[in-house]
N, C-alpha and C. Protein backbone atom coordinates (compact mmCIF):
# COMPACT_ATOMS: atom_id res chain seq x y z
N UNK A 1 -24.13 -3.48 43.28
CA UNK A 1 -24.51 -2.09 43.23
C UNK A 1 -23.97 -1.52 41.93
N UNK A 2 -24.74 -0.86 41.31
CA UNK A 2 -24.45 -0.11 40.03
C UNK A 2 -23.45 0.77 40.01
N UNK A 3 -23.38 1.91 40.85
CA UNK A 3 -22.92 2.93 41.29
C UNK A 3 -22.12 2.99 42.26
N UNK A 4 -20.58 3.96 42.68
CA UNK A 4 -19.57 3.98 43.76
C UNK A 4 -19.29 5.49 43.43
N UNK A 5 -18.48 5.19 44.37
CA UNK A 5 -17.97 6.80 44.34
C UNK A 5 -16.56 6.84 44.33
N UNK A 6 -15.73 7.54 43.05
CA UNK A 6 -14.61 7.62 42.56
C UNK A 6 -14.34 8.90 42.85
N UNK A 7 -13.32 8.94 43.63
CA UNK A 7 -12.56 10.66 43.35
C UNK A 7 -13.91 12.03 43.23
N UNK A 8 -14.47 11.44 44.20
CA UNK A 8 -15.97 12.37 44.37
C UNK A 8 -16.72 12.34 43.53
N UNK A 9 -16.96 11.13 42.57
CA UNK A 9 -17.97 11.30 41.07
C UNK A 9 -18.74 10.34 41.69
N UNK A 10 -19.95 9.89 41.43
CA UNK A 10 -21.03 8.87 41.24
C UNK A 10 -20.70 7.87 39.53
N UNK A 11 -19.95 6.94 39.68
CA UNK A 11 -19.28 6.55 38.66
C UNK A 11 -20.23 4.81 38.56
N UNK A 12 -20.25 4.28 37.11
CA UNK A 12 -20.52 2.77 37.09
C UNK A 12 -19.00 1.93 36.92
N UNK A 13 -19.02 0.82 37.74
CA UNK A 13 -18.56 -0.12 37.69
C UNK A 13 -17.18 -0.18 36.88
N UNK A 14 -16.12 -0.09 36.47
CA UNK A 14 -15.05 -0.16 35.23
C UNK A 14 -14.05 -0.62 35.79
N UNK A 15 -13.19 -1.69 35.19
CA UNK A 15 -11.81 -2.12 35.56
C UNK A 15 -10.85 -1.03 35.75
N UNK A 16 -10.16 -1.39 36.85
CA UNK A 16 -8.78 -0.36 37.02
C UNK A 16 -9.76 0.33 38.15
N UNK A 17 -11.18 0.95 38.51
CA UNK A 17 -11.52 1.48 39.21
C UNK A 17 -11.27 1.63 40.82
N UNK A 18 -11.10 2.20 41.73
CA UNK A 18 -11.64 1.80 43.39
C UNK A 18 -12.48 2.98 43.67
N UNK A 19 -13.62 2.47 44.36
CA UNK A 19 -14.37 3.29 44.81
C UNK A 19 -14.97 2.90 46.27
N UNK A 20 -15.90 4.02 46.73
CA UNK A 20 -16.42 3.77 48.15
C UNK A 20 -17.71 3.63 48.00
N UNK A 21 -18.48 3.04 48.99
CA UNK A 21 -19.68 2.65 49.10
C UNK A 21 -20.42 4.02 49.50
N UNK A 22 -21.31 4.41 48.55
CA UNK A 22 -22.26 5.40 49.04
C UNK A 22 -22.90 6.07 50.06
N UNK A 23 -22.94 4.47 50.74
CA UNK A 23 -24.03 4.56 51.85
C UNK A 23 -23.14 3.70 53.53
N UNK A 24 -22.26 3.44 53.19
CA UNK A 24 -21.38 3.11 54.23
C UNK A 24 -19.97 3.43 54.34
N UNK A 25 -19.79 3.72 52.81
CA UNK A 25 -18.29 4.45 52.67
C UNK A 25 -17.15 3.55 52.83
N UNK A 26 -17.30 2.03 53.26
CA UNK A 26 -16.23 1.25 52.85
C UNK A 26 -15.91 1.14 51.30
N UNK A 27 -14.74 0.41 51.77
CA UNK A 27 -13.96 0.44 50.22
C UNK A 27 -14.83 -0.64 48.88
N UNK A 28 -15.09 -0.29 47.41
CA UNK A 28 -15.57 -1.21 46.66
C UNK A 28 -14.68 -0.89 45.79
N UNK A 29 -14.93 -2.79 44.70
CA UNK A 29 -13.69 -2.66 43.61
C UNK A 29 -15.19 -3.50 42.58
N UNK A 30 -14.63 -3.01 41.87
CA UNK A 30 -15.52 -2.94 40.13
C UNK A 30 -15.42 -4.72 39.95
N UNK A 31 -16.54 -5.40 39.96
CA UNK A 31 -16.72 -6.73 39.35
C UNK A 31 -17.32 -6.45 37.45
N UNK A 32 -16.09 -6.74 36.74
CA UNK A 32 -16.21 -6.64 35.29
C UNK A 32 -15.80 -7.96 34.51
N UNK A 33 -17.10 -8.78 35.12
CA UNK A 33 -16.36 -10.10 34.22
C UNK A 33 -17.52 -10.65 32.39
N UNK A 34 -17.07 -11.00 32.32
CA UNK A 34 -17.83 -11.77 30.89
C UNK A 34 -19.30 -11.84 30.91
N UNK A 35 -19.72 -12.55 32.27
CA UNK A 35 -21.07 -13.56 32.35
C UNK A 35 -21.76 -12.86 33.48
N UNK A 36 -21.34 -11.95 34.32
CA UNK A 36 -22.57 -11.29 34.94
C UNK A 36 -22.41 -10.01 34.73
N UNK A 37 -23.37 -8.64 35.11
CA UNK A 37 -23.39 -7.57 34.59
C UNK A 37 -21.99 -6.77 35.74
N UNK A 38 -21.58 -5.73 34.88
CA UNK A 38 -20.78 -4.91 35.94
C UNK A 38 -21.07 -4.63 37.31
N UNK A 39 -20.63 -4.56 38.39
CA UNK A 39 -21.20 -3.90 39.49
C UNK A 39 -19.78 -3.72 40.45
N UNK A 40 -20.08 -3.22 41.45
CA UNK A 40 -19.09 -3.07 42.97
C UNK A 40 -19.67 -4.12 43.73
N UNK A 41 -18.68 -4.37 44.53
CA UNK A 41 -18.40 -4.90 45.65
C UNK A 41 -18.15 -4.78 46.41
N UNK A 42 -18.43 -4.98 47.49
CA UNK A 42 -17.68 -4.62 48.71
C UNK A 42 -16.39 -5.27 48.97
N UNK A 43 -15.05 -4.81 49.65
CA UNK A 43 -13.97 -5.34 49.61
C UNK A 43 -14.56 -6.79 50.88
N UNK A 44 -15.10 -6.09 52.01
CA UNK A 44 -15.26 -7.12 52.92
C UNK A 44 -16.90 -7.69 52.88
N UNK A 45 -17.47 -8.29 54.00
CA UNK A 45 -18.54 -9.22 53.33
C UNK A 45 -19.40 -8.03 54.27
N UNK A 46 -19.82 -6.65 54.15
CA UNK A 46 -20.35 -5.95 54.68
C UNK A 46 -21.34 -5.93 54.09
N UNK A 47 -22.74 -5.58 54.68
CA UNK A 47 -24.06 -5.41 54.12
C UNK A 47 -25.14 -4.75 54.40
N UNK A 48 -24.64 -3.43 53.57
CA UNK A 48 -25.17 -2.28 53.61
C UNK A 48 -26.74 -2.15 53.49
N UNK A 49 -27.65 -2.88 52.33
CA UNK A 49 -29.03 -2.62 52.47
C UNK A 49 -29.15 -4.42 52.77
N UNK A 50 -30.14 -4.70 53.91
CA UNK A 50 -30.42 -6.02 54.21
C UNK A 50 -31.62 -5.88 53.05
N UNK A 51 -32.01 -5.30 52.63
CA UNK A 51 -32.96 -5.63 51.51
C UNK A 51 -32.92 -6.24 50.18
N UNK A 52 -31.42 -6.02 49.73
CA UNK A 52 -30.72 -6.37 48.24
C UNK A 52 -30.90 -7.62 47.88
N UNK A 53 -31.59 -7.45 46.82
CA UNK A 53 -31.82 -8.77 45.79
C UNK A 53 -30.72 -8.54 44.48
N UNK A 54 -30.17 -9.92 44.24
CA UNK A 54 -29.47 -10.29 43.18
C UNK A 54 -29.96 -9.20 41.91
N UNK A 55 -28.82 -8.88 41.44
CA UNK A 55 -29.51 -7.61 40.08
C UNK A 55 -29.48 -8.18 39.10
N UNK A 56 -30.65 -8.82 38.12
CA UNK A 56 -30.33 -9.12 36.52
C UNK A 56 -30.44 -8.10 35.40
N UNK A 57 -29.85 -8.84 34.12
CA UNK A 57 -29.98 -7.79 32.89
C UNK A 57 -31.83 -7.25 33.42
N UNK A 58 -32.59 -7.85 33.01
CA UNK A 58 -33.89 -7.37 33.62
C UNK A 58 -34.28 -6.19 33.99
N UNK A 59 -33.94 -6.30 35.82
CA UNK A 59 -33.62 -5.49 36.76
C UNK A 59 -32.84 -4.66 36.33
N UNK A 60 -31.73 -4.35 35.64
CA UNK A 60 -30.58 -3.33 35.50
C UNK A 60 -31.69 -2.37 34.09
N UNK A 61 -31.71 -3.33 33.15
CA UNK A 61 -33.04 -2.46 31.77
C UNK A 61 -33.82 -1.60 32.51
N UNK A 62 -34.99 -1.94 33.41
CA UNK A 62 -35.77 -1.30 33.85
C UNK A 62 -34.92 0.01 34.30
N UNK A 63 -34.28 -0.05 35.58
CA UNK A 63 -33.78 1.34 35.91
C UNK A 63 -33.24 2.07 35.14
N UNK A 64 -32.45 1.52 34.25
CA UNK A 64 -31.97 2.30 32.69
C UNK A 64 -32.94 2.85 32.23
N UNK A 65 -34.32 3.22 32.49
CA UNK A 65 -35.63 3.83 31.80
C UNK A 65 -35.53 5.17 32.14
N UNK A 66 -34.78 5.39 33.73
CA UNK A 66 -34.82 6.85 34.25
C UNK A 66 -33.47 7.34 34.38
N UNK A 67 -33.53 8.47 34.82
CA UNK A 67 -32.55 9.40 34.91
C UNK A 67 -31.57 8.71 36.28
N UNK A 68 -29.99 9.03 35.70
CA UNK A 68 -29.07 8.15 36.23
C UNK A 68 -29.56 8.49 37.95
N UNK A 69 -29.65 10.16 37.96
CA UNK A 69 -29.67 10.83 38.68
C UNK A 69 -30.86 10.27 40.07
N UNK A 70 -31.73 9.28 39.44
CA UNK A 70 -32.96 8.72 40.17
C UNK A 70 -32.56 7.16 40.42
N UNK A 71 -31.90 6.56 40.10
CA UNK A 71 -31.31 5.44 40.24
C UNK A 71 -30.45 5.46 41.38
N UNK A 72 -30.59 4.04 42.14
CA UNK A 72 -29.95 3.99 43.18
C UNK A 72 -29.73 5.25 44.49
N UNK A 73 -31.01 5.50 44.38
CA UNK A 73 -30.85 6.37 45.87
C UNK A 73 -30.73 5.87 47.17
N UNK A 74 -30.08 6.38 48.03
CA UNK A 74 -30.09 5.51 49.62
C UNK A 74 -30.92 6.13 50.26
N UNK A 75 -31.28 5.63 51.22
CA UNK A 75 -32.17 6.07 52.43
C UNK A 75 -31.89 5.38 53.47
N UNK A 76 -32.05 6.43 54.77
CA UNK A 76 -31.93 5.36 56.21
C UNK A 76 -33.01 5.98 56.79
N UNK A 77 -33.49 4.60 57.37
CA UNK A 77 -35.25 4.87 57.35
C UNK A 77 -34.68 5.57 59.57
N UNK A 78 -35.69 5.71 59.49
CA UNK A 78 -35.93 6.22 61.59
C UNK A 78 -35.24 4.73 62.44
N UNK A 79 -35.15 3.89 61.99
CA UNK A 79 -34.55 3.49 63.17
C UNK A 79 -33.05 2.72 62.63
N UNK A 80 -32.72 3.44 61.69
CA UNK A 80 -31.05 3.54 61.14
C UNK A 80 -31.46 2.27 59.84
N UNK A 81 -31.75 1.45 59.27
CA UNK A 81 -31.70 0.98 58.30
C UNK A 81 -31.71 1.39 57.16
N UNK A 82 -30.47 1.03 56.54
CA UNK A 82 -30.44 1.73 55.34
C UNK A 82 -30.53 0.55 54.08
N UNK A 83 -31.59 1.32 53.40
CA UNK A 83 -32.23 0.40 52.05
C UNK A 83 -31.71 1.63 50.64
N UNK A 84 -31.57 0.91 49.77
CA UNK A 84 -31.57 1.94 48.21
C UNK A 84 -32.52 1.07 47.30
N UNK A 85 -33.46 2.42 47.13
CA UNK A 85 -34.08 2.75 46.38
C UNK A 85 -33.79 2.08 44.93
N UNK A 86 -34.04 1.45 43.70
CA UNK A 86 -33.58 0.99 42.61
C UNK A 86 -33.94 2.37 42.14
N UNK A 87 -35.30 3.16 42.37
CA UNK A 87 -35.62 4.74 41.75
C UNK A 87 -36.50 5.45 42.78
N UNK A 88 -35.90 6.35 42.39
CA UNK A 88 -36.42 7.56 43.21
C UNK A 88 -37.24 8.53 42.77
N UNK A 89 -38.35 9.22 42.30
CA UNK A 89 -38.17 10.40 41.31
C UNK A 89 -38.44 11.55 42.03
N UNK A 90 -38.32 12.65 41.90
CA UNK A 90 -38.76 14.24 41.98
C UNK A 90 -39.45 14.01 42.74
N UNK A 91 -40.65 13.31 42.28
CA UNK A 91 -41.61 13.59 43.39
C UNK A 91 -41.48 12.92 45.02
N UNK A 92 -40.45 11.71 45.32
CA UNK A 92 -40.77 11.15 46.23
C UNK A 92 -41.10 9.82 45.81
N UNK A 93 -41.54 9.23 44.81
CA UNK A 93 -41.96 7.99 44.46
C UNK A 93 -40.95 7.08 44.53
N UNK A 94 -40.72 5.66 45.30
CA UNK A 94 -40.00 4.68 44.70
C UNK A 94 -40.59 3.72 44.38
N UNK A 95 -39.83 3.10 43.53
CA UNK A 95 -39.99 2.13 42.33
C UNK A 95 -38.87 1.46 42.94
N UNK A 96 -39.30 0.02 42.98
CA UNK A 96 -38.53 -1.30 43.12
C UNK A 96 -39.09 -2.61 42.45
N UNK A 97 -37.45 -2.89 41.76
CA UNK A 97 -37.75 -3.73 40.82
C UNK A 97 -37.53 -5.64 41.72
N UNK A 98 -38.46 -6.07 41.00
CA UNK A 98 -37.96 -7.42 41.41
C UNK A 98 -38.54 -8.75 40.91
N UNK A 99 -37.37 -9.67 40.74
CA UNK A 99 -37.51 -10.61 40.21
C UNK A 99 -38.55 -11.92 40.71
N UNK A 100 -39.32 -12.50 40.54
CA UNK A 100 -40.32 -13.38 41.05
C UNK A 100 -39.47 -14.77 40.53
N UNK A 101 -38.95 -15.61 41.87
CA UNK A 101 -38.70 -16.73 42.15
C UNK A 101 -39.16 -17.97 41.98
N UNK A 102 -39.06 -18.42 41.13
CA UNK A 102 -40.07 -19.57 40.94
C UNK A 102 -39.08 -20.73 41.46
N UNK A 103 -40.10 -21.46 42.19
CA UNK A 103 -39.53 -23.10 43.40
C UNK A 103 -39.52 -24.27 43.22
């Protein structure tokens, strides 16, 4: 996940950080290593959107096109599942990005 929540901010990923999960509010700590892109984690093996696909540089470019503010929105649909949005906009539209698997 791109995004946590620090000391009440909507913050990205940074060493030294702790933050909470958006959308479940357990605890996340900032993955900032060399060879994959920044993100949170969850401290335990909890799993907040059963929908989440692996994020690449790719995937991360694209959402970088819009406003931070439209990135990563949550939603819990009517019968409690909660999915996020990669974008959201004004109007209601989401946009989901994804990588095609080749076997």
């Amino acid at each position: 996940m791109k995004f946590a929540v620090v000391d009440g901010i909507r913050r990205e990923a940074a060493p030294g950080l702790i933050g909470t999960c958006p959308g479940c509010e357990a605890p996340v700590i900032p993955r900032c290593g060399a060879i994959r892109l920044h993100h949170w984690a969850h401290r335990s093996t909890v799993l907040c959107d059963p929908w989440r696909e692996p994020e690449t540089e790719w995937h991360r470019a694209w959402k970088n096109h819009f406003p931070i503010e439209w990135q990563e929105v949550w939603h819990r649909a009517a019968d409690s599942v909660v999915h996020i949005a990669d974008v959201k906009t004004l109007s209601g539209s989401v946009l989901e990005f994804s990588t095609l698997q080749s076997q």
